[in-house]
C-alpha atoms as a PDB file:
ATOM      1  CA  UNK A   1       0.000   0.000   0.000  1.00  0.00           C
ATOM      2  CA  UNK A   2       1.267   3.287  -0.902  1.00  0.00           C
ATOM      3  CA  UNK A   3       1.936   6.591   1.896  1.00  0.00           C
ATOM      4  CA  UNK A   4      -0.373   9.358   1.020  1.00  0.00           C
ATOM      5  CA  UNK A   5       0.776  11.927  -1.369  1.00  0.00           C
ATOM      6  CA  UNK A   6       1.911  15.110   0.051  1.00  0.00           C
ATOM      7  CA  UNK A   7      -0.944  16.692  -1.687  1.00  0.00           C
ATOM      8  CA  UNK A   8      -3.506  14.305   0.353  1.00  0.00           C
ATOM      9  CA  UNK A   9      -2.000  15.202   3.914  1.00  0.00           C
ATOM     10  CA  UNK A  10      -2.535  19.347   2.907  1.00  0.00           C
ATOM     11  CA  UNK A  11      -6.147  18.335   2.246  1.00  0.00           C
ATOM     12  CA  UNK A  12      -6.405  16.942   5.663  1.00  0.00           C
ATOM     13  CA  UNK A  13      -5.017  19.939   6.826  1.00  0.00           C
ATOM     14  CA  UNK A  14      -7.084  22.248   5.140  1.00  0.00           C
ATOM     15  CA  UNK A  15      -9.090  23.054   8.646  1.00  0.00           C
ATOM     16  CA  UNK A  16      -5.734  24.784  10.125  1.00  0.00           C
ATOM     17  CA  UNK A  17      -5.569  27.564   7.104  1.00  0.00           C
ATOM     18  CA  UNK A  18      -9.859  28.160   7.613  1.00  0.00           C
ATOM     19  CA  UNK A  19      -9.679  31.085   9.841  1.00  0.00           C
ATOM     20  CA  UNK A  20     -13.043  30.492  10.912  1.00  0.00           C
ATOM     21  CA  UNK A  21     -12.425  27.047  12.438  1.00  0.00           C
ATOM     22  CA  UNK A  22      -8.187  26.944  13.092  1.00  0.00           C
ATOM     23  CA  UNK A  23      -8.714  28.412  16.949  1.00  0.00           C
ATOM     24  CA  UNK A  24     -11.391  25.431  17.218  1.00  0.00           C
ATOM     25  CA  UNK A  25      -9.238  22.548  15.809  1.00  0.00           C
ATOM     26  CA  UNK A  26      -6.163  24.253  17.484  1.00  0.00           C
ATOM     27  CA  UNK A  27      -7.730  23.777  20.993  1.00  0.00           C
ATOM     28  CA  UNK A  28      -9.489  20.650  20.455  1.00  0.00           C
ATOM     29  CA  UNK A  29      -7.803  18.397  18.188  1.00  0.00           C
ATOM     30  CA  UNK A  30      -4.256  19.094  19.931  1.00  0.00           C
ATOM     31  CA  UNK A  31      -5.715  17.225  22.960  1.00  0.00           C
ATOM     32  CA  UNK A  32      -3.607  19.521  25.443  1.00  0.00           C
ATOM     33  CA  UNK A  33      -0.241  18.075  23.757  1.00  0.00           C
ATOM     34  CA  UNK A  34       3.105  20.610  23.493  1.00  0.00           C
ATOM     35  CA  UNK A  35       2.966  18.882  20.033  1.00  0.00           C
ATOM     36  CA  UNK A  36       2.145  21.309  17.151  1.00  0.00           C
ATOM     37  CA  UNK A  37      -1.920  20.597  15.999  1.00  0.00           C
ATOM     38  CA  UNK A  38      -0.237  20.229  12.687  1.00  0.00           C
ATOM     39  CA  UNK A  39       1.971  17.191  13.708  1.00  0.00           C
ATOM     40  CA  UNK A  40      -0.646  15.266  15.353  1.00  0.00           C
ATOM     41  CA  UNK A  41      -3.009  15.380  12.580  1.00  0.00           C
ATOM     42  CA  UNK A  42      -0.697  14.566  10.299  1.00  0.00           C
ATOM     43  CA  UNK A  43      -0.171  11.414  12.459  1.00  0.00           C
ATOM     44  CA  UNK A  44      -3.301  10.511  12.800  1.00  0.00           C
ATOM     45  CA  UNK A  45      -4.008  11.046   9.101  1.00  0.00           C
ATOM     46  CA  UNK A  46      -1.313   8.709   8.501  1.00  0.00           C
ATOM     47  CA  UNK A  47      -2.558   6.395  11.320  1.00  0.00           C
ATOM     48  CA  UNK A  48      -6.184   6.034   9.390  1.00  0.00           C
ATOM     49  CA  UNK A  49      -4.676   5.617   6.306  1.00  0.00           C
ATOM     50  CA  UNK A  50      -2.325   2.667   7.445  1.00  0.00           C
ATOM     51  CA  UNK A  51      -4.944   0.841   9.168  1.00  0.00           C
ATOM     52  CA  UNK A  52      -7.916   1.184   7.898  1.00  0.00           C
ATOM     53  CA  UNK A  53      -6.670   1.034   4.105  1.00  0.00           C
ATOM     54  CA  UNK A  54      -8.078  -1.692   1.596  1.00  0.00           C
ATOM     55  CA  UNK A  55      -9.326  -4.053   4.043  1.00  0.00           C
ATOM     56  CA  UNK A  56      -9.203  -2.422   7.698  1.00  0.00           C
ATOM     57  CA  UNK A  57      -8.087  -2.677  10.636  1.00  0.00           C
ATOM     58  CA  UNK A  58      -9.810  -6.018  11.826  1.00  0.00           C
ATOM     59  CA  UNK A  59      -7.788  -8.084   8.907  1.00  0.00           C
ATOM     60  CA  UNK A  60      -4.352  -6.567  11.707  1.00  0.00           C
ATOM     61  CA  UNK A  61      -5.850  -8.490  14.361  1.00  0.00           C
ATOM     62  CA  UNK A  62      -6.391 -12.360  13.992  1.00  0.00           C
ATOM     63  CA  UNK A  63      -7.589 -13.869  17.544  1.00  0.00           C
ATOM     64  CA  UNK A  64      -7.438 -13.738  21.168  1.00  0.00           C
ATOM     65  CA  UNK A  65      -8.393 -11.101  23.380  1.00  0.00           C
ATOM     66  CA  UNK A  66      -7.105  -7.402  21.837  1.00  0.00           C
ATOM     67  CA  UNK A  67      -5.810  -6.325  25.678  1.00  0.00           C
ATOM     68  CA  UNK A  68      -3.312  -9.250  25.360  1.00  0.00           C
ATOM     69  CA  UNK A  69      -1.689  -8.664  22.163  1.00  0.00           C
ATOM     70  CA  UNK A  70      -1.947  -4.883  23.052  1.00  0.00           C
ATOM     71  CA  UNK A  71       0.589  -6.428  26.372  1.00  0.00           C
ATOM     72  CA  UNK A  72       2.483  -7.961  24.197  1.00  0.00           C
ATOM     73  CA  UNK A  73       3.445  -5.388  22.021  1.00  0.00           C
ATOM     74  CA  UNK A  74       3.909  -2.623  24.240  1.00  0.00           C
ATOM     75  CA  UNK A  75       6.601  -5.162  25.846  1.00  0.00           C
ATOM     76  CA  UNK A  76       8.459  -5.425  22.407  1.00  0.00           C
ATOM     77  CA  UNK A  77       8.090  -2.546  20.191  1.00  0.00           C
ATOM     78  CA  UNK A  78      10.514   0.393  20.401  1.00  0.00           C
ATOM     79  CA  UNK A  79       8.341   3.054  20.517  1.00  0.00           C
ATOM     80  CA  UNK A  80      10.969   5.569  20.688  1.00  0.00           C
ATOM     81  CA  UNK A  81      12.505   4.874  17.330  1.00  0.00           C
ATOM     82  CA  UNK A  82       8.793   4.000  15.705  1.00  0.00           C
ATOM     83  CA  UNK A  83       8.312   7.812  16.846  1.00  0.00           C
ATOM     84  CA  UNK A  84      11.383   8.801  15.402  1.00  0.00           C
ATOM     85  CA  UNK A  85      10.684   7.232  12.183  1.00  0.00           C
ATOM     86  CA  UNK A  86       7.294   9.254  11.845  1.00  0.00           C
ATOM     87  CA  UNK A  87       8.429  12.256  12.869  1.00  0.00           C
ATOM     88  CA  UNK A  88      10.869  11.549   9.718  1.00  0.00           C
ATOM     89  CA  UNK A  89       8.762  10.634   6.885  1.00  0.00           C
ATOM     90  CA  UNK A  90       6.051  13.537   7.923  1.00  0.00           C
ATOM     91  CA  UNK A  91       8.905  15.512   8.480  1.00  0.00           C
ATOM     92  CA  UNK A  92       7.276  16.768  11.411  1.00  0.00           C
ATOM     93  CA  UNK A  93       8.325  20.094  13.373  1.00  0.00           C
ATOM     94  CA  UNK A  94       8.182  20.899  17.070  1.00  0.00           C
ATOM     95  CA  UNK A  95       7.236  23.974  18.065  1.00  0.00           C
ATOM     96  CA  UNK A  96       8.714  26.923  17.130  1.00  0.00           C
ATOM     97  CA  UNK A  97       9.636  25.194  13.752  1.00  0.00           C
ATOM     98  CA  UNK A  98      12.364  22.908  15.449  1.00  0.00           C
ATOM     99  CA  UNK A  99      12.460  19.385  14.351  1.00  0.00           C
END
């Protein structure tokens, strides 16, 4: 499956240029985070598009209960350098324009 197209994620984002609405999304949508509105959209943009592509999320998740392979991967994923490597390919900015 192919990553959006830059063009896609600035349609997503098309809320944070409406003056009428960007205070709104700003305050809501940032859920309280330090992390630019911006950033975390773009995440979860790329989120949806990831797991609920061509045939959703619940082809990701075979059996069992979800709370135990939910366990089990918080115990072996590096969350750290997954971070790292969105923060790279939506070449994300902190605040202030820092990366």
């Amino acid at each position: 499956m192919a990553l959006m197209t830059p063009e896609q994620f600035e349609e997503s984002l098309k809320e944070l240029k409406n003056p009428e609405v960007k205070d709104y999304v700003e305050e809501f949508y940032s859920f309280g985070s330090d992390e630019p509105t911006e950033n975390i959209m773009k995440a979860h943009k790329l989120l949806q598009h990831w797991t609920a592509g061509q045939h959703g999320v619940a082809t990701w998740h075979g059996a069992g209960p979800v709370m135990a392979n939910k366990i089990m991967l918080q115990r072996v994923i590096d969350y750290e350098h997954e971070k790292n490597l969105v923060k790279q390919i939506l070449n994300l900015k902190g605040k202030g324009g820092k990366s």
